[in-house]
Structure formats: C-alpha cells, structure tokens
PDB file of N, CA and C in Angstrom:
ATOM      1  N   UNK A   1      54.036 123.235 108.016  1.00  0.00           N
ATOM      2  CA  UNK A   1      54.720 122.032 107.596  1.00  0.00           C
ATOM      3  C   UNK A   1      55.886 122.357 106.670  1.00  0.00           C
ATOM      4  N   UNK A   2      55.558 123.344 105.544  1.00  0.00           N
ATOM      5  CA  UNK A   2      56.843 123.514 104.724  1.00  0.00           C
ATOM      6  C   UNK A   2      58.119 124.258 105.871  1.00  0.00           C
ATOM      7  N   UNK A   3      57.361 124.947 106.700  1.00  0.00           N
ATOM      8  CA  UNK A   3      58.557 125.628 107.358  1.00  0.00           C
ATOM      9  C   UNK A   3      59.502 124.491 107.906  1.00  0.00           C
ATOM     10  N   UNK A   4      58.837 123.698 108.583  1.00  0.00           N
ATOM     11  CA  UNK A   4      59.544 122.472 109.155  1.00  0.00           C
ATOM     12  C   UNK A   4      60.687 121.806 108.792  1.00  0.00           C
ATOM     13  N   UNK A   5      59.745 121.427 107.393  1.00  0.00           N
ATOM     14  CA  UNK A   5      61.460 121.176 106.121  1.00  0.00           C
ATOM     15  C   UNK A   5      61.875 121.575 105.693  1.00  0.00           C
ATOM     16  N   UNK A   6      61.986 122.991 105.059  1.00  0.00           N
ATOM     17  CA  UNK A   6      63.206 123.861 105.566  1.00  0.00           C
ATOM     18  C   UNK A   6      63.709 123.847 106.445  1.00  0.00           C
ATOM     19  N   UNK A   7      63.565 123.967 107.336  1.00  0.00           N
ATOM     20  CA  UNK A   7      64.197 123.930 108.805  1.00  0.00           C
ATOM     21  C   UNK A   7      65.181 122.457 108.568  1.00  0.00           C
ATOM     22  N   UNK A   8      64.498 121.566 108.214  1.00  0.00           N
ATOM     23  CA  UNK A   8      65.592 120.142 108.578  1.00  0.00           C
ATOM     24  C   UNK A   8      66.182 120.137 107.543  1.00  0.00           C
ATOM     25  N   UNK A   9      65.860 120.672 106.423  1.00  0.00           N
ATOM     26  CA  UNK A   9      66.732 120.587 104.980  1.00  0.00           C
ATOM     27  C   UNK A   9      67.874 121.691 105.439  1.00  0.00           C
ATOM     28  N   UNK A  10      67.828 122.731 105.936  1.00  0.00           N
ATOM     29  CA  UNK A  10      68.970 123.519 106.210  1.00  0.00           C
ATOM     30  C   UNK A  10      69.941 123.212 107.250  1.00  0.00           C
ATOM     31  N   UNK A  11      69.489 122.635 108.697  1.00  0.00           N
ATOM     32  CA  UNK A  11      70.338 122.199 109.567  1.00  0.00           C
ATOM     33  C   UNK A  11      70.837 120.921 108.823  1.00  0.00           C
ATOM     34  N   UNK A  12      70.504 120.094 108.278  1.00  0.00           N
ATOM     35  CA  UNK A  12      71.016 119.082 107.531  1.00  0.00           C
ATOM     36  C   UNK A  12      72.251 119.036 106.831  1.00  0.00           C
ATOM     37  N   UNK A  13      71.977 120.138 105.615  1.00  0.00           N
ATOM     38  CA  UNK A  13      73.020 120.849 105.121  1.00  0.00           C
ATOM     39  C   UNK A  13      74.161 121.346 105.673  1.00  0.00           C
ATOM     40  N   UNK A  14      73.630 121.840 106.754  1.00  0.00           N
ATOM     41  CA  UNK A  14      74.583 122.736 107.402  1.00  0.00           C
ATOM     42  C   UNK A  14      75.497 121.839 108.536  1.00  0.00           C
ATOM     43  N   UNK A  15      75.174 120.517 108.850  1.00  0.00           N
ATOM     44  CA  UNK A  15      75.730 119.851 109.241  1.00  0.00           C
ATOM     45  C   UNK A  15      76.510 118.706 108.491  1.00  0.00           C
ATOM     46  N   UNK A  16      76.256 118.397 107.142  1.00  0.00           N
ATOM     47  CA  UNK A  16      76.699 118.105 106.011  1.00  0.00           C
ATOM     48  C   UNK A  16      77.982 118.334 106.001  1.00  0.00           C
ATOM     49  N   UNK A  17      77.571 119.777 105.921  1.00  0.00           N
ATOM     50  CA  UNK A  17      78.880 120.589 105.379  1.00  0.00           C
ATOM     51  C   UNK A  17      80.008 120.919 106.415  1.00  0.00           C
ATOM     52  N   UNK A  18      79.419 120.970 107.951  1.00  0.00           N
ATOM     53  CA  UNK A  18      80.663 120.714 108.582  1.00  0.00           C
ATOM     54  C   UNK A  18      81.441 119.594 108.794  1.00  0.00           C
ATOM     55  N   UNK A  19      80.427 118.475 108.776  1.00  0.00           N
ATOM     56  CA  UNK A  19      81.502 117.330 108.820  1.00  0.00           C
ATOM     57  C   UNK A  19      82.362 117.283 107.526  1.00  0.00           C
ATOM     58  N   UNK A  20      82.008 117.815 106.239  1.00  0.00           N
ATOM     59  CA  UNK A  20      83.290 117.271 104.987  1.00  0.00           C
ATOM     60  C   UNK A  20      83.927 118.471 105.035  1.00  0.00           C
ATOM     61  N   UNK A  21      83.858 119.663 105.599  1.00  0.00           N
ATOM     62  CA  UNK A  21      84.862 120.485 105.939  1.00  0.00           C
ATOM     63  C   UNK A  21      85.890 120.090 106.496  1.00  0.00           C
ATOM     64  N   UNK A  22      85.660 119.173 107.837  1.00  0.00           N
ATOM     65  CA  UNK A  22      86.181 118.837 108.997  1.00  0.00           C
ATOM     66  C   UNK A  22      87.715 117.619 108.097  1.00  0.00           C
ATOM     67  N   UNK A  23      86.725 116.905 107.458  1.00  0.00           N
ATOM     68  CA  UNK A  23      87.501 115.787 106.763  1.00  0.00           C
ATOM     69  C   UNK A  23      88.202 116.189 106.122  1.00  0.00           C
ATOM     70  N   UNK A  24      88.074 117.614 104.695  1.00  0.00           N
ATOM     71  CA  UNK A  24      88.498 117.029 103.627  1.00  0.00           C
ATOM     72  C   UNK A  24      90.468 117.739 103.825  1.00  0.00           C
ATOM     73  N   UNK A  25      90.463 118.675 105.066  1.00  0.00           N
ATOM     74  CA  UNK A  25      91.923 119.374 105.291  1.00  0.00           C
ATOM     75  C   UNK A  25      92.947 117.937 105.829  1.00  0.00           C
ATOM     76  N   UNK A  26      92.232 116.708 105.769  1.00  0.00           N
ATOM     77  CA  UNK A  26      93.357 115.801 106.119  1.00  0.00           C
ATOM     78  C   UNK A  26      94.090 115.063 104.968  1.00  0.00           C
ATOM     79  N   UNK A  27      95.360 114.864 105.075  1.00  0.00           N
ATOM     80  CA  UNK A  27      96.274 114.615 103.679  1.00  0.00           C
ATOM     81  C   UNK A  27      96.483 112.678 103.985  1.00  0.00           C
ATOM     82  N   UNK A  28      96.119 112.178 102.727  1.00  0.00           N
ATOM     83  CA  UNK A  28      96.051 111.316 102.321  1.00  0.00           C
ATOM     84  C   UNK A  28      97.381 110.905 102.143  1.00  0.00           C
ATOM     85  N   UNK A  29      98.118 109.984 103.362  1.00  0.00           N
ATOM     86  CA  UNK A  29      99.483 109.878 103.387  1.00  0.00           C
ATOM     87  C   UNK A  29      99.634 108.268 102.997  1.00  0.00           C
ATOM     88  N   UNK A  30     100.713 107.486 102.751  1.00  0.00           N
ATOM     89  CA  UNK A  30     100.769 106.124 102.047  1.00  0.00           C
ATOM     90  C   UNK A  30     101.805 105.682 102.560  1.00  0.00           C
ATOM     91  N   UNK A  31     101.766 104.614 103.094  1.00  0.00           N
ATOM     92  CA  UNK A  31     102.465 103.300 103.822  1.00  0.00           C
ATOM     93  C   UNK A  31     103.390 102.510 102.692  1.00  0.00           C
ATOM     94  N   UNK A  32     104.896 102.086 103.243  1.00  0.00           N
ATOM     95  CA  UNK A  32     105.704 101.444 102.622  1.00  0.00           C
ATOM     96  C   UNK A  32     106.241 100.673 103.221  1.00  0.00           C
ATOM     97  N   UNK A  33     106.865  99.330 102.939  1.00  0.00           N
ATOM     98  CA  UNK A  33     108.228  98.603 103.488  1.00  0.00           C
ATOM     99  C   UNK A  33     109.294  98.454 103.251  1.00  0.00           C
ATOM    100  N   UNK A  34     110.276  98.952 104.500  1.00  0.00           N
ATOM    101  CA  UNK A  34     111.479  98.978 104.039  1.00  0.00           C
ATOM    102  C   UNK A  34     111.837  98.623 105.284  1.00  0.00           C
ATOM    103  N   UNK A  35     112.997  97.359 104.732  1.00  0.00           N
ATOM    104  CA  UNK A  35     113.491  96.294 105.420  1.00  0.00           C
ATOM    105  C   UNK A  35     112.976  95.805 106.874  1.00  0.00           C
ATOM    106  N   UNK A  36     112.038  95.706 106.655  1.00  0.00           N
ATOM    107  CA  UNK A  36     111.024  94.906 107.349  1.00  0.00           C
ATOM    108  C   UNK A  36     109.983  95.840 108.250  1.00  0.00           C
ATOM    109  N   UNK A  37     109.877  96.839 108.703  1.00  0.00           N
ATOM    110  CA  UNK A  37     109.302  97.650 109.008  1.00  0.00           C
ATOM    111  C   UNK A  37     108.772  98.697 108.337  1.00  0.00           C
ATOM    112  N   UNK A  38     107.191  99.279 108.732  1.00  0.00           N
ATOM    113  CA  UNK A  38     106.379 100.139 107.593  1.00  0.00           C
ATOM    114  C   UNK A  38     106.949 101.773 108.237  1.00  0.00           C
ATOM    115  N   UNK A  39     106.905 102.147 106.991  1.00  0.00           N
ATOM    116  CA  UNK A  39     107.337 103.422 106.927  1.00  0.00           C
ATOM    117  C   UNK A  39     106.193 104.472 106.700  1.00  0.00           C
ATOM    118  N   UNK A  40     106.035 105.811 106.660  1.00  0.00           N
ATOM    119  CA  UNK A  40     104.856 106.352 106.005  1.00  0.00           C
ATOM    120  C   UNK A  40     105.768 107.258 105.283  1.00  0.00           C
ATOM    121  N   UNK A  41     104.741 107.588 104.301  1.00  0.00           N
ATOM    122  CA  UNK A  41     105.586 108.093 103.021  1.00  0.00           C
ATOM    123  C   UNK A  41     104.717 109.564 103.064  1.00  0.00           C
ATOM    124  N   UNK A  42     105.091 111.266 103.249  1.00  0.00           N
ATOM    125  CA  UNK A  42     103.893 112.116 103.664  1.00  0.00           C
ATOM    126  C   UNK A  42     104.491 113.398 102.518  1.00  0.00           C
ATOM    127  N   UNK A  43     104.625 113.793 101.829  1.00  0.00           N
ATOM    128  CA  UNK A  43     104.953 115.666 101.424  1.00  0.00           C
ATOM    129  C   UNK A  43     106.768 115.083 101.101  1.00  0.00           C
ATOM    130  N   UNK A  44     106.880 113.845 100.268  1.00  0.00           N
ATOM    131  CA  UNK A  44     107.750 113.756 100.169  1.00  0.00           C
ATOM    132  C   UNK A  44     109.394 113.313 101.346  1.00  0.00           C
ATOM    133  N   UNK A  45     108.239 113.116 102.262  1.00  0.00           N
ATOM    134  CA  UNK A  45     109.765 112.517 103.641  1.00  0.00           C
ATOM    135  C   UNK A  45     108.894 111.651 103.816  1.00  0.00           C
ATOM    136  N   UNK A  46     109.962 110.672 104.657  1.00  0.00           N
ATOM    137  CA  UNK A  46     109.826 109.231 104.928  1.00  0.00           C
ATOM    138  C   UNK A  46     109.619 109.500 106.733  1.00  0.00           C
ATOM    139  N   UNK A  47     108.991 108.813 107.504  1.00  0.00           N
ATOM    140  CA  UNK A  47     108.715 108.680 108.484  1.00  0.00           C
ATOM    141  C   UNK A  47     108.757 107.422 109.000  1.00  0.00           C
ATOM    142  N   UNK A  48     109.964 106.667 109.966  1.00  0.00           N
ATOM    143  CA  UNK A  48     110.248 105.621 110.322  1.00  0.00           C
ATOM    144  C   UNK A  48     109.768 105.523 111.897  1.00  0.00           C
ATOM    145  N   UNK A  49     109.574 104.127 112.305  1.00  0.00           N
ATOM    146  CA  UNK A  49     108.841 103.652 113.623  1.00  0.00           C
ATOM    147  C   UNK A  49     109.906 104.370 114.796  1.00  0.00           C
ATOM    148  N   UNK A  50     109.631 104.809 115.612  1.00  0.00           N
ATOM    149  CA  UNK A  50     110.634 105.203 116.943  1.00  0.00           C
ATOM    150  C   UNK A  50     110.213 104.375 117.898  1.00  0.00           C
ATOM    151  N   UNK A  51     108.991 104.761 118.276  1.00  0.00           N
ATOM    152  CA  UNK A  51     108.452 103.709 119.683  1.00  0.00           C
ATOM    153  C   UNK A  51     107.160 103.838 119.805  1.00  0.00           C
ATOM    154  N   UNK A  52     106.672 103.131 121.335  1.00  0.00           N
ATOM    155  CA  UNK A  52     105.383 103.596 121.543  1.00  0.00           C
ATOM    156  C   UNK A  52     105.431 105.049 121.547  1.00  0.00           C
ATOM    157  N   UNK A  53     104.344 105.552 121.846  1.00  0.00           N
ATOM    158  CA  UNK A  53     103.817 107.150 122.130  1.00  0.00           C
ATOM    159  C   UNK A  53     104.137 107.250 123.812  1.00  0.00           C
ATOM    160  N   UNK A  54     103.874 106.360 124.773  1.00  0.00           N
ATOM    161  CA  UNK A  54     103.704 106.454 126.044  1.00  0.00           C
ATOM    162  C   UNK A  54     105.569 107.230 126.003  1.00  0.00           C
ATOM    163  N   UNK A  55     105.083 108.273 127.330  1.00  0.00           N
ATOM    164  CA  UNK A  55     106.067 108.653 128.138  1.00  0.00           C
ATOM    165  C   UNK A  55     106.584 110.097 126.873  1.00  0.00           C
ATOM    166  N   UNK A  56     106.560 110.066 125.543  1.00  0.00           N
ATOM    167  CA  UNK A  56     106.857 111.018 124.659  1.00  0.00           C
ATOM    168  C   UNK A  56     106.245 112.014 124.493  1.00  0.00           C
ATOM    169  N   UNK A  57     105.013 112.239 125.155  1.00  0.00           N
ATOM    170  CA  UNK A  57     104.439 113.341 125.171  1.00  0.00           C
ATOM    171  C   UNK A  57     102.590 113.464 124.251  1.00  0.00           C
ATOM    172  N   UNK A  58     102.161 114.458 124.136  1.00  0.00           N
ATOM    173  CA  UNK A  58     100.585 113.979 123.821  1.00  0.00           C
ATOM    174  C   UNK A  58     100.826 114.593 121.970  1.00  0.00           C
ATOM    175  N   UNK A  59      99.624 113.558 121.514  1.00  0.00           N
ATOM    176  CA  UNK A  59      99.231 113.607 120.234  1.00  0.00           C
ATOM    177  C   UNK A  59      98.350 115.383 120.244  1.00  0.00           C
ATOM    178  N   UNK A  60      99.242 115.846 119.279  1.00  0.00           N
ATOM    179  CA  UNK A  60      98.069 117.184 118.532  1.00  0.00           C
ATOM    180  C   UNK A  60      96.928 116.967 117.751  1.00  0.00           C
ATOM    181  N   UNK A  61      96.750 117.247 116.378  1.00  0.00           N
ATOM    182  CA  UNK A  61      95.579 117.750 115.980  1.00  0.00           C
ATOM    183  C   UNK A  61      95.937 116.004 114.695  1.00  0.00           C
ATOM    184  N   UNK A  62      94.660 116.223 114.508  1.00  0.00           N
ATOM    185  CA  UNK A  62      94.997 115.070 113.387  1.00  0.00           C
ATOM    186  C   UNK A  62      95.489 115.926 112.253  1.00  0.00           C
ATOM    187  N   UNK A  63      96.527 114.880 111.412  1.00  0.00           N
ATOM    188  CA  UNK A  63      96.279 115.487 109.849  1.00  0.00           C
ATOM    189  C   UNK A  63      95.961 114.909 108.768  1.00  0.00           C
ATOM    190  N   UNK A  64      96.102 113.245 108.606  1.00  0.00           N
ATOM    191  CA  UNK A  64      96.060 112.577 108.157  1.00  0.00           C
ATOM    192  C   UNK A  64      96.060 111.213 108.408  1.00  0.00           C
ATOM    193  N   UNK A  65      95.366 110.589 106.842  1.00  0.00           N
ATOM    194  CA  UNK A  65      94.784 109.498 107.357  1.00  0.00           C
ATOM    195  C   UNK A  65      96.269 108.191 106.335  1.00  0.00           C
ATOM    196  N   UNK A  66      96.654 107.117 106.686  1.00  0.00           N
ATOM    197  CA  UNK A  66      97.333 105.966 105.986  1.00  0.00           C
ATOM    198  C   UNK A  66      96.536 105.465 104.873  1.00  0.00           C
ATOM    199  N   UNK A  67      96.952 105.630 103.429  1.00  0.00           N
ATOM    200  CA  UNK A  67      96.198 104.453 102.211  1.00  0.00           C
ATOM    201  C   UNK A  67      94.643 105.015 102.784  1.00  0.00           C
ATOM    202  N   UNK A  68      94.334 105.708 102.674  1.00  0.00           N
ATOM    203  CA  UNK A  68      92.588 105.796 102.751  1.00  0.00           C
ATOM    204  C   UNK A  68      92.235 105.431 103.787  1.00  0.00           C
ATOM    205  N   UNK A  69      92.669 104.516 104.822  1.00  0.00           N
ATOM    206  CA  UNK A  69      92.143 103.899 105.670  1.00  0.00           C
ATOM    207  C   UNK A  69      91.695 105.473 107.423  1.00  0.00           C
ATOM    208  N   UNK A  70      90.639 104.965 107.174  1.00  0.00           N
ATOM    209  CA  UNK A  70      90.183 106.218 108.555  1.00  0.00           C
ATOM    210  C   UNK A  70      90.615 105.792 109.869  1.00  0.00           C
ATOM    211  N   UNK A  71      90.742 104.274 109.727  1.00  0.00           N
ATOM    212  CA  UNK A  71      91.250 104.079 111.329  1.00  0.00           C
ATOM    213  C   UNK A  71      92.772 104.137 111.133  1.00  0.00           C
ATOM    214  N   UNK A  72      93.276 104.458 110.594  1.00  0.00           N
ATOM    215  CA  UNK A  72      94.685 104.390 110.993  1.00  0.00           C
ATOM    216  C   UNK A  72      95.184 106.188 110.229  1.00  0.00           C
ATOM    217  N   UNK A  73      95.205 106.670 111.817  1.00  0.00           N
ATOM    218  CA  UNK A  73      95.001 107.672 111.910  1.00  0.00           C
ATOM    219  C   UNK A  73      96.460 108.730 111.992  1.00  0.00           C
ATOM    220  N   UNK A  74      96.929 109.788 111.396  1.00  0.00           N
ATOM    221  CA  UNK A  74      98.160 110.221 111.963  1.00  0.00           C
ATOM    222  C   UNK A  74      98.006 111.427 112.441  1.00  0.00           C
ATOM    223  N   UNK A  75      98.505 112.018 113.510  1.00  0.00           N
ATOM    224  CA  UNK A  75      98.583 113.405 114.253  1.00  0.00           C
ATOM    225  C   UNK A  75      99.605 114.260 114.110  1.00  0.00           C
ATOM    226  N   UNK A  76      99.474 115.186 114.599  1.00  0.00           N
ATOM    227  CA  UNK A  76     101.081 115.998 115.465  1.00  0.00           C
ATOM    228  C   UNK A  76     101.515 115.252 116.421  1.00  0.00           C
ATOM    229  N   UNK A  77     103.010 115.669 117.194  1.00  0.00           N
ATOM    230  CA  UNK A  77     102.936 115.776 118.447  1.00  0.00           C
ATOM    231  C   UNK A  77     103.378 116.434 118.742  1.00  0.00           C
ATOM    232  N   UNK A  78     102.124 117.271 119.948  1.00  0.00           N
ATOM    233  CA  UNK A  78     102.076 118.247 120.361  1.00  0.00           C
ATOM    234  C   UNK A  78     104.006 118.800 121.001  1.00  0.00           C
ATOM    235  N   UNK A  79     104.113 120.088 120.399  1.00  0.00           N
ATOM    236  CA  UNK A  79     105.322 120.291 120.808  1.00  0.00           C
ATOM    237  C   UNK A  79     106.693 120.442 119.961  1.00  0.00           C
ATOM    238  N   UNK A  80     106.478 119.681 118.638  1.00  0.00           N
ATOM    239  CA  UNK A  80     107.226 119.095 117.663  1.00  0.00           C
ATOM    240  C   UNK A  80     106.676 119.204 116.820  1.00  0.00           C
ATOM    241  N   UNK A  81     107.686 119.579 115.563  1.00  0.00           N
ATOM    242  CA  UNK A  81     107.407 119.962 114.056  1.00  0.00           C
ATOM    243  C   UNK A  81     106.894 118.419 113.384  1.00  0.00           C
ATOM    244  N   UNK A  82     106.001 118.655 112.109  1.00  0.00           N
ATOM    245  CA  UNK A  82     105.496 117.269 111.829  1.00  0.00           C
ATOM    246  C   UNK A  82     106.553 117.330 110.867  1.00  0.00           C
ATOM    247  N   UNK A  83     107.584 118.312 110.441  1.00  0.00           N
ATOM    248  CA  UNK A  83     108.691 117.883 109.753  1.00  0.00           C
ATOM    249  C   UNK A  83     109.789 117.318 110.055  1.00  0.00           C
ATOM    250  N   UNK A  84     109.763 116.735 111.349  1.00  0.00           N
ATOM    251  CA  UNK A  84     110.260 115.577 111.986  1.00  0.00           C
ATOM    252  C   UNK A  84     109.612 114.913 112.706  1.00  0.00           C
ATOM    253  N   UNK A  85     108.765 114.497 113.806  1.00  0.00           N
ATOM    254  CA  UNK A  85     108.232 113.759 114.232  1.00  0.00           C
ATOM    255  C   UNK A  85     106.602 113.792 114.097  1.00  0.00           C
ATOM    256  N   UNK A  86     106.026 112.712 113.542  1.00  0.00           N
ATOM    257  CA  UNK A  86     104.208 112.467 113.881  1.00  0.00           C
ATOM    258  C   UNK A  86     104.048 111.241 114.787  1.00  0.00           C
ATOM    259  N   UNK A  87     102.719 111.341 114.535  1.00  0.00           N
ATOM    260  CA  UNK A  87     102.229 109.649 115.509  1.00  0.00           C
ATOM    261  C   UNK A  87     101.246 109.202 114.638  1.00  0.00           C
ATOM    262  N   UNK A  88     101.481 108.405 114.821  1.00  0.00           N
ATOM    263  CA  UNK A  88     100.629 106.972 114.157  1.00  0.00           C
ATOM    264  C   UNK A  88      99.484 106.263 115.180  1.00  0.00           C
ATOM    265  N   UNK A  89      97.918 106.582 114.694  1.00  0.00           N
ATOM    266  CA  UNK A  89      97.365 105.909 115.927  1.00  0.00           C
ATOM    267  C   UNK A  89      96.757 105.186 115.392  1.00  0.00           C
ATOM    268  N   UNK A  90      96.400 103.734 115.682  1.00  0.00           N
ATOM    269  CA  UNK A  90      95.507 102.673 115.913  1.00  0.00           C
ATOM    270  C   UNK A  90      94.176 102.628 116.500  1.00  0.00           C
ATOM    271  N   UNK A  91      93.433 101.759 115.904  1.00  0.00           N
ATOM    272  CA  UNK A  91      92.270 101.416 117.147  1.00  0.00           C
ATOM    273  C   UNK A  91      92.666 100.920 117.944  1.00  0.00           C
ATOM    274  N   UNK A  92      91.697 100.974 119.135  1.00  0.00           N
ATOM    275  CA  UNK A  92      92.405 100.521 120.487  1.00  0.00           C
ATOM    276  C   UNK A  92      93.351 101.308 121.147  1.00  0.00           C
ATOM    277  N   UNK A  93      93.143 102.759 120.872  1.00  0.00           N
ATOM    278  CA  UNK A  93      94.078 103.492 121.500  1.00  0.00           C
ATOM    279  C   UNK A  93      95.700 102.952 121.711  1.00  0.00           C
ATOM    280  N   UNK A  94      96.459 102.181 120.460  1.00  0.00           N
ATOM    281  CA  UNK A  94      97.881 102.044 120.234  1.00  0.00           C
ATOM    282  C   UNK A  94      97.977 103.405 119.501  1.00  0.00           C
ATOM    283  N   UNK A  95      99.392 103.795 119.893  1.00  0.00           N
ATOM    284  CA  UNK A  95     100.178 104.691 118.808  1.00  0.00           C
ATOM    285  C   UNK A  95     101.523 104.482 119.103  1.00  0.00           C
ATOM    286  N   UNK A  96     102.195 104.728 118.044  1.00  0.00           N
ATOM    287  CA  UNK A  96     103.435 104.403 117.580  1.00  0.00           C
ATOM    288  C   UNK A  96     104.090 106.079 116.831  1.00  0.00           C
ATOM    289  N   UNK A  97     104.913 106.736 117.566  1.00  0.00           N
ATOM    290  CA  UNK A  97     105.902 107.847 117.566  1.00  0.00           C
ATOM    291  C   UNK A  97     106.526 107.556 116.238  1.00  0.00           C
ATOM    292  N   UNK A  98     106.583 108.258 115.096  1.00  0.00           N
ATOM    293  CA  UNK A  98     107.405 108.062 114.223  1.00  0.00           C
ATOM    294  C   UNK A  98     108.205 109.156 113.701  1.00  0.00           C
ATOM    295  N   UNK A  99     109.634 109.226 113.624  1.00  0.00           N
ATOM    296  CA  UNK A  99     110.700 110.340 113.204  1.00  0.00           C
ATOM    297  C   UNK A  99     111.233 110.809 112.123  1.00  0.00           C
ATOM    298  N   UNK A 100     110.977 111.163 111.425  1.00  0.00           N
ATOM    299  CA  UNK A 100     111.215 111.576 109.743  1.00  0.00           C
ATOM    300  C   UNK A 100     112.879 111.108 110.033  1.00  0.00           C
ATOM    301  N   UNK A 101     113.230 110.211 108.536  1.00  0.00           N
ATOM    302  CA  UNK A 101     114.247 109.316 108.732  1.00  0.00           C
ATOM    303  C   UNK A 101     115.485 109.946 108.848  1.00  0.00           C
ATOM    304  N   UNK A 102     115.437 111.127 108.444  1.00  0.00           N
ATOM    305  CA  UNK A 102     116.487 112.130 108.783  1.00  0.00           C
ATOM    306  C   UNK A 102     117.059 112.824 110.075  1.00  0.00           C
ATOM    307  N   UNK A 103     116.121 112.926 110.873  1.00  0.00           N
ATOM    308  CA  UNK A 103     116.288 113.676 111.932  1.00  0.00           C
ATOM    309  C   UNK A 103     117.443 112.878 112.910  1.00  0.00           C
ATOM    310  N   UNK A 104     118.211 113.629 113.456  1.00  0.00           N
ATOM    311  CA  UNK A 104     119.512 112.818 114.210  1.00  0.00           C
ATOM    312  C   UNK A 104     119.145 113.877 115.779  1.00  0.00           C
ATOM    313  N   UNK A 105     118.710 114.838 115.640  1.00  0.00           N
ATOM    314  CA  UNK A 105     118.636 115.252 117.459  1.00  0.00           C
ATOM    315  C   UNK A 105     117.366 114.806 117.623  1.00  0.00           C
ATOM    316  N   UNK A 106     118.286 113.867 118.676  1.00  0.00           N
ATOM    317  CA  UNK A 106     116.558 113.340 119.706  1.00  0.00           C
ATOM    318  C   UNK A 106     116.831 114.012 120.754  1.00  0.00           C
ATOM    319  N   UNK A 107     115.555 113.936 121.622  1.00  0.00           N
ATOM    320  CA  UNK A 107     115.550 114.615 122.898  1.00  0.00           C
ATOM    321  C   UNK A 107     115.687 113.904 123.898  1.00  0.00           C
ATOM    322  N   UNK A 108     116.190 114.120 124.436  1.00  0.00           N
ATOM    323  CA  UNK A 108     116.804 114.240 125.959  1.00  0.00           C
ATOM    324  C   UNK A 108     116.065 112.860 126.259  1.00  0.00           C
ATOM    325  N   UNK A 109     116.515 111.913 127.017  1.00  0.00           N
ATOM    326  CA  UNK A 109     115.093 110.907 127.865  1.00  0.00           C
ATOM    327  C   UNK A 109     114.945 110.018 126.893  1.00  0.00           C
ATOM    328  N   UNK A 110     114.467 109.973 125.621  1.00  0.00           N
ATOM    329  CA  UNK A 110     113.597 109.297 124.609  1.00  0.00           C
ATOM    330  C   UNK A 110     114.741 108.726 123.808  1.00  0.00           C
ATOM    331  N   UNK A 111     114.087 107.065 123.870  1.00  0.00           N
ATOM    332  CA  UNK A 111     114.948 105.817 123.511  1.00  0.00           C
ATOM    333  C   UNK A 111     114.256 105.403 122.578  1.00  0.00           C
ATOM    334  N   UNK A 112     114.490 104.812 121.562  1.00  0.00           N
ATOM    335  CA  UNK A 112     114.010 103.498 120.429  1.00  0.00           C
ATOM    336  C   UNK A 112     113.796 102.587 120.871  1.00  0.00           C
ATOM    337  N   UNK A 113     112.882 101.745 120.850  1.00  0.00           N
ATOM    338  CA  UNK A 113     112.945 100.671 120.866  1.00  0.00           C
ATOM    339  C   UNK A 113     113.367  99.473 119.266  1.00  0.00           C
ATOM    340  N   UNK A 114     113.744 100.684 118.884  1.00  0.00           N
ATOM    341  CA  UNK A 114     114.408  99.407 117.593  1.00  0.00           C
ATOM    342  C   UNK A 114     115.802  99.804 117.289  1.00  0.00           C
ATOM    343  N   UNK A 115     116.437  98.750 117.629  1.00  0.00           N
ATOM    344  CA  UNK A 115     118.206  99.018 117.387  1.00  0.00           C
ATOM    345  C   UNK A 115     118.774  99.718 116.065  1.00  0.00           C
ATOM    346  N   UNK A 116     118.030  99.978 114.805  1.00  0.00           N
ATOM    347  CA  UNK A 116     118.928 100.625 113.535  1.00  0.00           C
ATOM    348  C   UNK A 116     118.467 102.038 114.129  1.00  0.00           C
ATOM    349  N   UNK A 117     117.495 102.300 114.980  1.00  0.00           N
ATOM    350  CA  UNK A 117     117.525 104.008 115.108  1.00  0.00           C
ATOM    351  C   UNK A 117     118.760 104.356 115.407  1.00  0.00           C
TER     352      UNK A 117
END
C-alpha cells in the first residue's frame, strides 16, 4: 500500500511539474486602444490588427497569453519573425494576423483588411 502512494505521489508531481513548466515560458503580453482598434503591447513594440489569419499561412508555437486571460491566446507565425508579425487567437478557432506597427514590407499576396494599414 505505501508503495502505491508513492507511486501516485510521484507521477503526480511529476505531472504537476510538467504542466507549470509548459505554462510558465509564456509572456504575459497587454492589450491597448488606439484609435479605435486593440493593439497588443509585447517586449516593448506595438502590434496592430492586419487581418484574418486565413490564406497567411499557419500559427507556430504559442508564446503568450493577452491581460492574463488564457483564452486569448498569441502565437508565431510560422515562417516570420515575432519581431514583426504574431497571431492573435480566439475561442472558436478566430485569429486575427497582427504586424508590429512598424513593419512596411509586406509580402507579396497579403492585403489588410483595414484601410490605415
């Protein structure tokens, strides 16, 4: 019997500890408004809305989460530096492409859907 719980006290642990491993490498990034649309605010750059995600290519690895919130989730995308472009994902499988407000080469194909881009 003691072996037993050891046994569940250690896989326990040990699964403990991978999930807040897993969590704690994601950076706690913070949401703003500016002139009427939310911005994310990440390592000091601003990250403004571009478009949906569809047709731009696939989300990488997560890195972070918006204001604490776990469902509103931000990634890479795959392909692209997160020192210009991340994604923004939603529940419900929405995401929204966003371009560090600086960046002026877009690629080839890929349109805004909001006219100040």
């Amino acid at each position: 019997m003691k072996k037993t719980l050891l046994f569940i006290a250690i896989i326990s642990a040990l699964i403990f500890s991978l999930c807040a491993c897993s969590r704690k490498n994601l950076d706690n990034m913070s949401q703003k408004v500016c002139d009427g649309y939310a911005a994310i605010v990440w390592n000091d750059k601003t990250y403004v809305p571009y478009g949906a995600l569809a047709g731009y290519g696939e989300r990488g690895k997560q890195i972070g989460i918006v204001d604490g919130n776990k469902d509103d989730r931000v990634y890479e995308l795959k392909g692209y530096s997160v020192d210009e472009w991340i994604v923004q994902a939603f529940p419900h499988d929405a995401a929204m492409l966003l371009r560090e407000i600086n960046v002026t080469d877009i690629p080839d194909g890929w349109k805004s859907e909001y006219e100040w881009n």
